[in-house]
C-alpha atoms as a PDB file:
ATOM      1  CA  UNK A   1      -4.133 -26.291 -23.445  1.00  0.00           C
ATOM      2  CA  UNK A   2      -3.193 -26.513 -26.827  1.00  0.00           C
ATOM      3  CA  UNK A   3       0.452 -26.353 -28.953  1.00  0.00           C
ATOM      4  CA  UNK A   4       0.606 -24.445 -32.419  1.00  0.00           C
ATOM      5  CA  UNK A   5       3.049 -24.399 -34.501  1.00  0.00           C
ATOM      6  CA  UNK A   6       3.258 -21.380 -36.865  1.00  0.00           C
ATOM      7  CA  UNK A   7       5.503 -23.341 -39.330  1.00  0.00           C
ATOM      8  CA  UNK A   8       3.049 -25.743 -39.862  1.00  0.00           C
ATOM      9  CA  UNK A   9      -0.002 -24.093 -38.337  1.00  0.00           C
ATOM     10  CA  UNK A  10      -0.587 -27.329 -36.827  1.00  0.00           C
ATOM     11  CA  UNK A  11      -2.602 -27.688 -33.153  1.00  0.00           C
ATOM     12  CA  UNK A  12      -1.018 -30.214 -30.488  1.00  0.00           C
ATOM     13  CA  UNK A  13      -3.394 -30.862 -27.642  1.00  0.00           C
ATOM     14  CA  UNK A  14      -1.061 -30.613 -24.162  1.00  0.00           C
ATOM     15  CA  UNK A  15      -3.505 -32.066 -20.975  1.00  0.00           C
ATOM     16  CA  UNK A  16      -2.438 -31.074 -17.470  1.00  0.00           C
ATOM     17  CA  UNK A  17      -2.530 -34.761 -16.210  1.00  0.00           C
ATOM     18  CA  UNK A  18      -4.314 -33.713 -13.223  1.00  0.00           C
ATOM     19  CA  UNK A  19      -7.144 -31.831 -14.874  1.00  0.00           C
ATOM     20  CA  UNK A  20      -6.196 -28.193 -13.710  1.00  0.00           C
ATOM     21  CA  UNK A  21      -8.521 -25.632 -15.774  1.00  0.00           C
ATOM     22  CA  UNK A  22      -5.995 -22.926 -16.360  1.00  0.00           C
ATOM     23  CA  UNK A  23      -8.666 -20.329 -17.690  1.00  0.00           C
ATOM     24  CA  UNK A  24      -8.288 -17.114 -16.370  1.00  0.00           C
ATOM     25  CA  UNK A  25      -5.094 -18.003 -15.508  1.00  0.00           C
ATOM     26  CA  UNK A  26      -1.807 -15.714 -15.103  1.00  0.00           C
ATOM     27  CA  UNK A  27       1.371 -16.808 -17.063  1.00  0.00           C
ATOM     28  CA  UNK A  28       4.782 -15.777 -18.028  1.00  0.00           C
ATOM     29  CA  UNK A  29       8.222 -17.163 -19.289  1.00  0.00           C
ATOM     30  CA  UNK A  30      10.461 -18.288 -16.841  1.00  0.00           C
ATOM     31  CA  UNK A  31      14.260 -17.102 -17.837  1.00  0.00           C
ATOM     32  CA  UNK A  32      14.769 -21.200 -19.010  1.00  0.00           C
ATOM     33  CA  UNK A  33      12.131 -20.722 -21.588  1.00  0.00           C
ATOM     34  CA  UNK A  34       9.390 -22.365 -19.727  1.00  0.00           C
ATOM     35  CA  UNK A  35       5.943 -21.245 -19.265  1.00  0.00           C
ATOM     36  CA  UNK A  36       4.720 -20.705 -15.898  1.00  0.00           C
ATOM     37  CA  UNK A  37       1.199 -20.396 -14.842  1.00  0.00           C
ATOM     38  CA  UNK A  38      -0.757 -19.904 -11.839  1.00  0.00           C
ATOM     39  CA  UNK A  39      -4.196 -19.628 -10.832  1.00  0.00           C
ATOM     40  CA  UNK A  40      -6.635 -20.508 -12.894  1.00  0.00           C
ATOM     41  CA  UNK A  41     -10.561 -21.380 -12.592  1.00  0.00           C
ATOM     42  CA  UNK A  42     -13.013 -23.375 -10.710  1.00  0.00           C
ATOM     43  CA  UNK A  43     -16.174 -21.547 -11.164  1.00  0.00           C
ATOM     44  CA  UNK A  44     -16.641 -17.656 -11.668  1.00  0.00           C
ATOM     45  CA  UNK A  45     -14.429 -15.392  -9.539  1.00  0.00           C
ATOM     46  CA  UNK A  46     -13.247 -18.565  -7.644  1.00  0.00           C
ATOM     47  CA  UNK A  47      -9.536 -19.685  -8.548  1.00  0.00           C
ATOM     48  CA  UNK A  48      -7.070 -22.063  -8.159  1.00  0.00           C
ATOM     49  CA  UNK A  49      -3.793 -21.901  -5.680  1.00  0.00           C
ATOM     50  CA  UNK A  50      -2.187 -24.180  -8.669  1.00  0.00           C
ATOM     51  CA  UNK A  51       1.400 -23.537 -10.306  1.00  0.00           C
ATOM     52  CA  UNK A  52       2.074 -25.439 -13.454  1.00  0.00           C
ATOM     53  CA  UNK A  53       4.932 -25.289 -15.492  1.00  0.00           C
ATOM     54  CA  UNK A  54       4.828 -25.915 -19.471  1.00  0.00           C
ATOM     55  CA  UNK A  55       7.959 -27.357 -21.025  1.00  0.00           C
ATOM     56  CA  UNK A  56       7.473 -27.020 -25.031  1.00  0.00           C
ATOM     57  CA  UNK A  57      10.750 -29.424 -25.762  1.00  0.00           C
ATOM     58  CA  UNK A  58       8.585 -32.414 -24.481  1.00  0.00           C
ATOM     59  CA  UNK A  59       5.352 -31.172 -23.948  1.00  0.00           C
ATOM     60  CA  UNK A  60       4.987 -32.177 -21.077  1.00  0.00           C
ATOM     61  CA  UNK A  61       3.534 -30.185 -17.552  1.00  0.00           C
ATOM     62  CA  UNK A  62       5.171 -30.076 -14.157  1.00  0.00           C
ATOM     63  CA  UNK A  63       3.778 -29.099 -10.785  1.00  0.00           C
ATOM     64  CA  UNK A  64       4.890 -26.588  -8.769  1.00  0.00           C
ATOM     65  CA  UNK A  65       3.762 -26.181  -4.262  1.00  0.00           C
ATOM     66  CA  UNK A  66       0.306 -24.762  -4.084  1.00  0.00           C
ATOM     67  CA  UNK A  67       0.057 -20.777  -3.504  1.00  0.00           C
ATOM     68  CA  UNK A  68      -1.348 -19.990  -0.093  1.00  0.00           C
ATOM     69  CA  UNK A  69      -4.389 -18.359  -2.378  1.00  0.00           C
ATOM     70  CA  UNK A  70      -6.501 -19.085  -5.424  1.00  0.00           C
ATOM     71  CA  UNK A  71      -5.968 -16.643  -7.887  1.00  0.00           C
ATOM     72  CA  UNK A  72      -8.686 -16.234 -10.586  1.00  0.00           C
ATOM     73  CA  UNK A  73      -7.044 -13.984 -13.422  1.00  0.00           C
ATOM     74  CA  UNK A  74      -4.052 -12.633 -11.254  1.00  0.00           C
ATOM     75  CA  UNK A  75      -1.362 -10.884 -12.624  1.00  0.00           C
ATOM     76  CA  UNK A  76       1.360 -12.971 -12.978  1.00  0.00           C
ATOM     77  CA  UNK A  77       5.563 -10.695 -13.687  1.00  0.00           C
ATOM     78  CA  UNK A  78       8.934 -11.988 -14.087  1.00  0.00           C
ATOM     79  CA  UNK A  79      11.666 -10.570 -11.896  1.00  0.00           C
ATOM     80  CA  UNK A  80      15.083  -9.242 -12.747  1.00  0.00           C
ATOM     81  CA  UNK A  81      16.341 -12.055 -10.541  1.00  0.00           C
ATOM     82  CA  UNK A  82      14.434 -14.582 -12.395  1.00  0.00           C
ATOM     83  CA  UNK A  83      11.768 -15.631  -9.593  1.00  0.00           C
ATOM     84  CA  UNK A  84       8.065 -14.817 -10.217  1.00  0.00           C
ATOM     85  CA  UNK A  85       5.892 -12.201  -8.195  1.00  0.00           C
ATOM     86  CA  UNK A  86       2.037 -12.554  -8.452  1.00  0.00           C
ATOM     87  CA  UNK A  87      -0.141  -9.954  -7.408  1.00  0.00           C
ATOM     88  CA  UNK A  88      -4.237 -10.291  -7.052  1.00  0.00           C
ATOM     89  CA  UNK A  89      -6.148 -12.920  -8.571  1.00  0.00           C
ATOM     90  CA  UNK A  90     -10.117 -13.247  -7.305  1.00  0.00           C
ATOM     91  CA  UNK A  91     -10.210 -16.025  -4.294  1.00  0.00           C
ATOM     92  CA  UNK A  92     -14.010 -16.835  -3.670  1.00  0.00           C
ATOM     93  CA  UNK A  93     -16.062 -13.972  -5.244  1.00  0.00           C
ATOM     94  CA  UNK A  94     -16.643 -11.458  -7.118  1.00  0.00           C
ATOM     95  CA  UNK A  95     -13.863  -8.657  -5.671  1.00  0.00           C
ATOM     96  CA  UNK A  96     -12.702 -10.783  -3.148  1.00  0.00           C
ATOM     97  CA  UNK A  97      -8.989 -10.547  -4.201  1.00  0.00           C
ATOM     98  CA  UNK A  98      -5.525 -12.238  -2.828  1.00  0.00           C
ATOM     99  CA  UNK A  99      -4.342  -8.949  -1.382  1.00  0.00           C
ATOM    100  CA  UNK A 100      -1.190 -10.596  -0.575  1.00  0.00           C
ATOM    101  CA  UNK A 101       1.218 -10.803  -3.012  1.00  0.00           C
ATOM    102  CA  UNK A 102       3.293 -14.325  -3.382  1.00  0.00           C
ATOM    103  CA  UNK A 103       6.873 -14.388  -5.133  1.00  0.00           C
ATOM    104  CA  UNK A 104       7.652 -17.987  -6.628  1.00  0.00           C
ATOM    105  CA  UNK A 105      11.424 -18.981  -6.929  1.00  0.00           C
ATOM    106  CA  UNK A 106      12.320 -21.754  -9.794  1.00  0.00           C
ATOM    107  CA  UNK A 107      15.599 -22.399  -8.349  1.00  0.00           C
ATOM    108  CA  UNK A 108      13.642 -24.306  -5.134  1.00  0.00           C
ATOM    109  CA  UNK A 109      10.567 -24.753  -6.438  1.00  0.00           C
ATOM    110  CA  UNK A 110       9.210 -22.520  -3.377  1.00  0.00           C
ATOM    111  CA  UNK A 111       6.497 -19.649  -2.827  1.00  0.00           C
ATOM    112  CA  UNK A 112       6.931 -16.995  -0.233  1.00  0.00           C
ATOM    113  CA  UNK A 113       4.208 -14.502   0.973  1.00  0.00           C
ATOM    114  CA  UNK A 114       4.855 -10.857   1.055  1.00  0.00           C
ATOM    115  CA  UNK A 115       2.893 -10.329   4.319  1.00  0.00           C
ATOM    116  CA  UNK A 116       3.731  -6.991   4.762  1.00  0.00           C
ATOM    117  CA  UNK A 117       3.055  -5.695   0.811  1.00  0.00           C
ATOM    118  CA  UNK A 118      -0.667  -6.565   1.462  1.00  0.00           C
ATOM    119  CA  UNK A 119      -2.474  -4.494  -0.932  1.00  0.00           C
ATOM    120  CA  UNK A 120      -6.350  -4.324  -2.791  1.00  0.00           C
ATOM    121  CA  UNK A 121      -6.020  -4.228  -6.473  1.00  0.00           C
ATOM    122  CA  UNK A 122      -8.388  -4.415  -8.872  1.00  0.00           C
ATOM    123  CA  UNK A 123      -7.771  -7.892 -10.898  1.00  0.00           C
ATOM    124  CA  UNK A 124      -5.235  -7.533 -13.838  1.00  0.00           C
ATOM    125  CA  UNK A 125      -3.434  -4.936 -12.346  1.00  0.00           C
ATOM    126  CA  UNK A 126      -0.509  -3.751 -15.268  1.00  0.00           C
ATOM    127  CA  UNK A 127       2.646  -4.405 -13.566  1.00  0.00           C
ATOM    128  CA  UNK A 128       6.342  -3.635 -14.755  1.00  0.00           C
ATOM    129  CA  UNK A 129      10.300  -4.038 -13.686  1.00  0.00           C
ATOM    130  CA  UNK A 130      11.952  -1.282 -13.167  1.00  0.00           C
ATOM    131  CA  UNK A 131      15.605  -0.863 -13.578  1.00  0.00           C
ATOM    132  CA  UNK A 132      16.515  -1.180  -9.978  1.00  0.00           C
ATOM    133  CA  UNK A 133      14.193  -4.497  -9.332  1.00  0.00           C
ATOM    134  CA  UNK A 134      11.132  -2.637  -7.917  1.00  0.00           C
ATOM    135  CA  UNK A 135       7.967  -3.086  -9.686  1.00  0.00           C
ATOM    136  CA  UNK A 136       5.545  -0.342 -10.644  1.00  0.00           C
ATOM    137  CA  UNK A 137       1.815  -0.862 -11.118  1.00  0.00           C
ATOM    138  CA  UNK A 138      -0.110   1.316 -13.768  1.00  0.00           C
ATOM    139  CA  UNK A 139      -3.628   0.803 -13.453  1.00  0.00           C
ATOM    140  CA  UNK A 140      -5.522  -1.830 -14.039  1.00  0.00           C
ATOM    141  CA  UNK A 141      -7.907  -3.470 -16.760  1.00  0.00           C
ATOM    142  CA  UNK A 142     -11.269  -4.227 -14.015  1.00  0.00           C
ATOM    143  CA  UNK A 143     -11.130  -0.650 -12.057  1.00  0.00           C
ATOM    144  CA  UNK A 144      -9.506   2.232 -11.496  1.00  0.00           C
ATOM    145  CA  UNK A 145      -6.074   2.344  -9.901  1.00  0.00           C
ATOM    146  CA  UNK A 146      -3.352   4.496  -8.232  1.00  0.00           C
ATOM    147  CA  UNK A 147       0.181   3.940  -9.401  1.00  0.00           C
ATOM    148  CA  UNK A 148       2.592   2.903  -7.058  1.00  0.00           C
ATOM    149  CA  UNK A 149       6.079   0.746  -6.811  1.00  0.00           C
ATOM    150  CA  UNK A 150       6.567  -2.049  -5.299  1.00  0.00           C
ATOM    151  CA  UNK A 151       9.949  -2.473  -3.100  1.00  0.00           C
ATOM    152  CA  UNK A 152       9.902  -6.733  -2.945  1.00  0.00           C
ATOM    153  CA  UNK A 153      12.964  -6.256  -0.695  1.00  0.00           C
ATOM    154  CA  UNK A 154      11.258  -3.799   1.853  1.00  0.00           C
ATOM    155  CA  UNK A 155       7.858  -5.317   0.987  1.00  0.00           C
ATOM    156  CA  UNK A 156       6.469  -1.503   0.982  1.00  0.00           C
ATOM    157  CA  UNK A 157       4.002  -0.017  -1.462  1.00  0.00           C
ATOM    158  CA  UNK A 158       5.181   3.707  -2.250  1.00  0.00           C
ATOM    159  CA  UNK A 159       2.197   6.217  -4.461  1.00  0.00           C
ATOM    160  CA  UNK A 160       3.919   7.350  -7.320  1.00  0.00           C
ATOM    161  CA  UNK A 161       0.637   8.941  -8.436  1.00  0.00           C
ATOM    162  CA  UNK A 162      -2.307   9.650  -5.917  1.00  0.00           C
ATOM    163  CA  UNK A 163      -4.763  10.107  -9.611  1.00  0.00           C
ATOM    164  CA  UNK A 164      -6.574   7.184 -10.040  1.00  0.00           C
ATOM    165  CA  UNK A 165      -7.052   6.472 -13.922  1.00  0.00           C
ATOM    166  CA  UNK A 166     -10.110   5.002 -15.187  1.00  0.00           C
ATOM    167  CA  UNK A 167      -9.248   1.267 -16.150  1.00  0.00           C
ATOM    168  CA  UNK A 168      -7.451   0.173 -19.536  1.00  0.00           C
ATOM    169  CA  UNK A 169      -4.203  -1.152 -20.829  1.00  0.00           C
ATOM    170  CA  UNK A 170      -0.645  -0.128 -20.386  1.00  0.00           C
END
């Protein structure tokens, strides 16, 4: 991973100390400014169960408990309560995807599985916060994909839209 400073355009060089390859990794900013990311790469369609945490006021990385899955490019979206859901991510192969989602919590540095939201979708699915805390999905960049919200307290999947749009962005 590398720093760069669009002041200066200069390039710091930040090594996870451990050696995690975070390519095809998910990120986002947690609400203290960090950058979280999970997953990440050990050979083609194989990923990581890694968390790592980025802090740019001393460039330095932290560690968070391992996922119960590798992820290899899984979506990775911020919660209006702060903690972190991740959806998909390739395990071991090519389509063989975490079907359960995981929800990270920064407060106590702990994952929990959403066992009962278990659900197939394509890698990179485009997933957004809705006003009331559920999440919708909109497709996906690999495949087609229904859209449908995601209830985290209920752990249910609901069809918004039974069409199934040819893959893209949102």
């Amino acid at each position: 991973p590398v720093v760069w400073d669009p002041l200066t355009s200069a390039t710091t060089t930040v090594p996870i100390a451990d050696g995690t390859n975070i390519f095809c990794a998910g990120h986002t900013i947690l609400p203290d400014g960090r950058v979280f990311v999970v997953g990440g790469h050990i050979a083609d369609h194989v990923g990581t169960s890694t968390g790592r945490i980025f802090d740019s006021t001393s460039n330095t990385w932290s560690s968070t408990p391992d996922m119960a899955y590798g992820r290899w490019y899984p979506t990775v979206t911020t919660l209006a309560d702060g903690r972190i859901l991740v959806l998909v991510g390739e395990t071991t192969c090519y389509g063989c995807v975490a079907e359960i989602p995981e929800i990270y919590n920064p407060v106590n540095n702990s994952w929990t599985e959403l066992t009962n939201a278990s659900h197939k979708w394509p890698w990179y699915p485009h997933a957004f916060v809705l006003s009331g805390g559920n999440v919708v999905v909109v497709g996906a960049t690999e495949a087609p994909a229904t859209t449908a919200t995601l209830d985290i307290n209920a752990q249910t999947w609901t069809t918004v839209d039974a069409l199934v749009p040819e893959s893209g962005s949102a």
